[in-house]
C-alpha atoms as a PDB file:
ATOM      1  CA  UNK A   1     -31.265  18.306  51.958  1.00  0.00           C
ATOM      2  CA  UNK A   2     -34.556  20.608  52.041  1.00  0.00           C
ATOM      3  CA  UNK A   3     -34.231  24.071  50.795  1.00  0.00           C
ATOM      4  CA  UNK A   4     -34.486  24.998  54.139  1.00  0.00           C
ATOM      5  CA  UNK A   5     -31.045  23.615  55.084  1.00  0.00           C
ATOM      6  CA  UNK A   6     -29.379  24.997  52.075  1.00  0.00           C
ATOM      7  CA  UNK A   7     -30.780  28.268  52.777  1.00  0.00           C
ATOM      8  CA  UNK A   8     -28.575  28.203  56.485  1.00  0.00           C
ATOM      9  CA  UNK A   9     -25.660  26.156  54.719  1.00  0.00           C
ATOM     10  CA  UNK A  10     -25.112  29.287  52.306  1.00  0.00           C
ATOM     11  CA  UNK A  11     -25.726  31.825  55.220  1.00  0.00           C
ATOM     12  CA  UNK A  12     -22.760  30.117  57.325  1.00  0.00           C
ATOM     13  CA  UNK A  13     -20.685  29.477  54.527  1.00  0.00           C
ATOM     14  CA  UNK A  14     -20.899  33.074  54.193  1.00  0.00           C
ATOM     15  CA  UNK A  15     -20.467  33.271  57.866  1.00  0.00           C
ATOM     16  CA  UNK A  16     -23.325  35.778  58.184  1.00  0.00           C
ATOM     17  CA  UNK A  17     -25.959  36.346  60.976  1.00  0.00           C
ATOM     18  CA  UNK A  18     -29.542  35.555  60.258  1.00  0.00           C
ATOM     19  CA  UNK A  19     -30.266  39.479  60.351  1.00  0.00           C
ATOM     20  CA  UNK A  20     -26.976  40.346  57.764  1.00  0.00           C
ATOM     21  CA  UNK A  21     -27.760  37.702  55.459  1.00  0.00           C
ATOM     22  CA  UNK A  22     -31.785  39.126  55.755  1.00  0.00           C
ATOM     23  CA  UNK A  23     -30.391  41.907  54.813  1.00  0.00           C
ATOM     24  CA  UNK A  24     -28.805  41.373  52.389  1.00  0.00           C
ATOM     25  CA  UNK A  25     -31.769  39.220  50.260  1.00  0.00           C
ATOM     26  CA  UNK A  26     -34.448  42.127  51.036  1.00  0.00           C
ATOM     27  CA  UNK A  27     -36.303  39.960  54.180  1.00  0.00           C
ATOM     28  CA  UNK A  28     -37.080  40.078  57.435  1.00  0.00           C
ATOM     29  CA  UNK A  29     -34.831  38.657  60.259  1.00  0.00           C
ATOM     30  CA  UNK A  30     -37.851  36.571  61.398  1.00  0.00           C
ATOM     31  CA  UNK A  31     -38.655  35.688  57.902  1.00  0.00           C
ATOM     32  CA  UNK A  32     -35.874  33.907  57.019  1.00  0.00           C
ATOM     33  CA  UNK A  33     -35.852  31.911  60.852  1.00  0.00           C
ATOM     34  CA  UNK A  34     -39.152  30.643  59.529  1.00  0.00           C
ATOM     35  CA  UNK A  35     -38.092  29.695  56.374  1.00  0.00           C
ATOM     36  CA  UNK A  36     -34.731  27.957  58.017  1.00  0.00           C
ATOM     37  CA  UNK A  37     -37.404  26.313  59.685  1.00  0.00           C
ATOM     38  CA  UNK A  38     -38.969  25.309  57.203  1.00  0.00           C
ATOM     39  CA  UNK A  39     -41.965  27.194  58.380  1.00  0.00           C
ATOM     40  CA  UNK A  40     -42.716  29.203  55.646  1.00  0.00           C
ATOM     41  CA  UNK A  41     -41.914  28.469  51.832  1.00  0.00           C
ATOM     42  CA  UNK A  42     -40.106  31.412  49.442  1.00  0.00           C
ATOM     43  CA  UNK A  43     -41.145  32.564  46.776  1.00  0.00           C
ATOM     44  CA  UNK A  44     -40.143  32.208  43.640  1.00  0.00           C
ATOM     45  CA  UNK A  45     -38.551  36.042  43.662  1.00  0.00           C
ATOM     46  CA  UNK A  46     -36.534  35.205  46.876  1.00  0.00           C
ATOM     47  CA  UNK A  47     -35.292  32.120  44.694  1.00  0.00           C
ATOM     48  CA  UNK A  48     -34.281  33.621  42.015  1.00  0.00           C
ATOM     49  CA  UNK A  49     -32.825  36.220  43.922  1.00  0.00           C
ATOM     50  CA  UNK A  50     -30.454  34.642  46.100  1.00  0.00           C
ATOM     51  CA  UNK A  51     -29.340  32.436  43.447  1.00  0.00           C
ATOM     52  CA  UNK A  52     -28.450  35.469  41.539  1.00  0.00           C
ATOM     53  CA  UNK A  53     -26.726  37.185  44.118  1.00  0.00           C
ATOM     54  CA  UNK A  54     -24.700  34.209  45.650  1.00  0.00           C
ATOM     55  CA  UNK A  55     -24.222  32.578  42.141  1.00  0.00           C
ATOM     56  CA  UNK A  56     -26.014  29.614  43.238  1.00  0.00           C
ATOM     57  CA  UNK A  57     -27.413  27.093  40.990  1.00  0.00           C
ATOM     58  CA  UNK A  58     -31.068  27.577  40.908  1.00  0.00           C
ATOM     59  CA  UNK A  59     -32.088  23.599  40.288  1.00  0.00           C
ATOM     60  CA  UNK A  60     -29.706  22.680  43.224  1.00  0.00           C
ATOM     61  CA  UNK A  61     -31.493  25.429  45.499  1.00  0.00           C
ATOM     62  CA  UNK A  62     -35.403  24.141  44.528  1.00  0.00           C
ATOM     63  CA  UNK A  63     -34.406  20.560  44.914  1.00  0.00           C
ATOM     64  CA  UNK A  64     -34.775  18.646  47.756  1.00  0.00           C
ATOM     65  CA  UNK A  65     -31.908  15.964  47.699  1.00  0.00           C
ATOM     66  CA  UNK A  66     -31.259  12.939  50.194  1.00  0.00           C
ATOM     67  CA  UNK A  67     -27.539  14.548  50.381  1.00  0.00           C
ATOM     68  CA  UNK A  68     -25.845  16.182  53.385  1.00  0.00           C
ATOM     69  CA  UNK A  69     -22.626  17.658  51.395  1.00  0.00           C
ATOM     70  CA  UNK A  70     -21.430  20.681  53.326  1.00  0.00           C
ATOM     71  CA  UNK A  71     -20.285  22.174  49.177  1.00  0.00           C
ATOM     72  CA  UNK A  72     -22.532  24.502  47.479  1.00  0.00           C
ATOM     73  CA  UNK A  73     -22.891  23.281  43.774  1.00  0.00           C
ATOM     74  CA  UNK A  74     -22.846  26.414  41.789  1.00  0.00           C
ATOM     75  CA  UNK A  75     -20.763  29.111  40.199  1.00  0.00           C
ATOM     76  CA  UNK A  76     -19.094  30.064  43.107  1.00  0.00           C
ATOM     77  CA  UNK A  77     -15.105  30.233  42.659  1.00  0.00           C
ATOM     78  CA  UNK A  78     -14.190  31.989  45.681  1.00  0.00           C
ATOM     79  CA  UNK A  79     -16.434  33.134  48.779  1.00  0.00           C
ATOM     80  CA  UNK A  80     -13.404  35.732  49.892  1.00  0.00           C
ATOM     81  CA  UNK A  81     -14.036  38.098  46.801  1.00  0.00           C
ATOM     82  CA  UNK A  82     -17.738  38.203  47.449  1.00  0.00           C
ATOM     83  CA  UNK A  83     -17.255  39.366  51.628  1.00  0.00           C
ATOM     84  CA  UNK A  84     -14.614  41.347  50.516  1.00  0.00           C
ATOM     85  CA  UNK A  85     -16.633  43.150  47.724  1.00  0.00           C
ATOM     86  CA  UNK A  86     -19.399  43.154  50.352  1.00  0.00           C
ATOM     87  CA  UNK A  87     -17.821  45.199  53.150  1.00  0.00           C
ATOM     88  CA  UNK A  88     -15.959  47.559  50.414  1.00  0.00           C
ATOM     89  CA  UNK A  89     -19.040  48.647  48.217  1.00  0.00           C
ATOM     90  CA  UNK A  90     -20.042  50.223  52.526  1.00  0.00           C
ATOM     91  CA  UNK A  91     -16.601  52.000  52.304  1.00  0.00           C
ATOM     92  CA  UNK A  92     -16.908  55.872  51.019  1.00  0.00           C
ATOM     93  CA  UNK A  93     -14.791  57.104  48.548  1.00  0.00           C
ATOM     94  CA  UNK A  94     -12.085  57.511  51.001  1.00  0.00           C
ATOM     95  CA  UNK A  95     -11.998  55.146  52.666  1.00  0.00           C
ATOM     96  CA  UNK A  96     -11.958  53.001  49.271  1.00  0.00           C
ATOM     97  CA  UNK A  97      -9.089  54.849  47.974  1.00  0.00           C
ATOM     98  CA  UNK A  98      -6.918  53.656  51.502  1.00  0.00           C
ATOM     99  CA  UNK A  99      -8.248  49.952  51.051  1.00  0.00           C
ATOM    100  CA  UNK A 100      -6.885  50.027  47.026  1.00  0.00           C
ATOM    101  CA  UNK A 101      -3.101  51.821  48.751  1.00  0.00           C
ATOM    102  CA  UNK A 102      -3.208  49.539  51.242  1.00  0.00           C
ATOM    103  CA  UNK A 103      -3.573  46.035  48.708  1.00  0.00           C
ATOM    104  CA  UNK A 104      -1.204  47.919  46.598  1.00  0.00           C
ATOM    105  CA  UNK A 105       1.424  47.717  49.223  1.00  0.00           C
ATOM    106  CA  UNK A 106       0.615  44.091  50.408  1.00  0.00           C
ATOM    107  CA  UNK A 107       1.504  43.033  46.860  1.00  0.00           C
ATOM    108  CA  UNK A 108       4.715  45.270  46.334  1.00  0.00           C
ATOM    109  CA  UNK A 109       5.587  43.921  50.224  1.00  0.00           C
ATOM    110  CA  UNK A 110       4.839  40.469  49.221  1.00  0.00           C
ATOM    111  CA  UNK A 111       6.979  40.766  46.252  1.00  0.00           C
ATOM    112  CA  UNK A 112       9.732  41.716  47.988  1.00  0.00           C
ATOM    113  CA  UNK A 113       9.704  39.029  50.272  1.00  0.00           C
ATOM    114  CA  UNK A 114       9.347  36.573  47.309  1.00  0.00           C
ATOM    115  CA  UNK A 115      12.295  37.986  45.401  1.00  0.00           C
ATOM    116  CA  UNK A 116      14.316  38.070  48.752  1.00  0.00           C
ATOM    117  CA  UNK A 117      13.376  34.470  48.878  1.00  0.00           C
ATOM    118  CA  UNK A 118      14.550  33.740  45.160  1.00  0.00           C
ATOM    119  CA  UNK A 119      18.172  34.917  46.038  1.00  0.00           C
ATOM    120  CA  UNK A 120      18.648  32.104  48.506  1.00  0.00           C
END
């Protein structure tokens, strides 16, 4: 697996668009189609960059391996907190203070449900 098809396997994983994931690690749209191509090579900032902000491991990013796993190697423990920190770091402080009610109430709702569920 080339650096080029890690490169889209952490985009998708992520589920994002060529032009969010851009973005998101300070390139061009078309720049990262030609380096999903395999068109152009990143530089070492880009590297070290998205391995920073995905939590990637660095060595398994540079290498090219003769493995088509569909798993990121890294520190990654769970791709939910990242979208959802993602989208709520774009929330003002409103909005921000509804999301934090609104978990606040899932979990009290959810523990009703559970206790509710105890009793039988």
């Amino acid at each position: 697996m080339t650096f080029s098809d890690k490169l889209k396997l952490i985009r998708t994983t992520y589920q994002l668009t060529q032009s969010e994931f851009a973005k998101n690690i300070g390139i061009s749209r078309a720049n990262l189609m030609n380096i999903e191509k395999g068109r152009v090579i990143p530089t070492s900032l880009l590297i070290n960059y998205i391995s920073l902000a995905y939590g990637i491991d660095k060595k398994w990013l540079i290498n090219d391996d003769d493995l088509e796993s569909t798993e990121i190697p890294s520190v990654i423990t769970d791709i939910t907190i990242d979208r959802i920190m993602f989208y709520y770091e774009q929330l003002n402080d409103e909005y921000r203070t509804f999301v934090l009610q609104q978990i606040k109430q899932l979990v009290e709702l959810q523990q009703q449900v559970n206790h509710k569920k105890e009793e039988i």
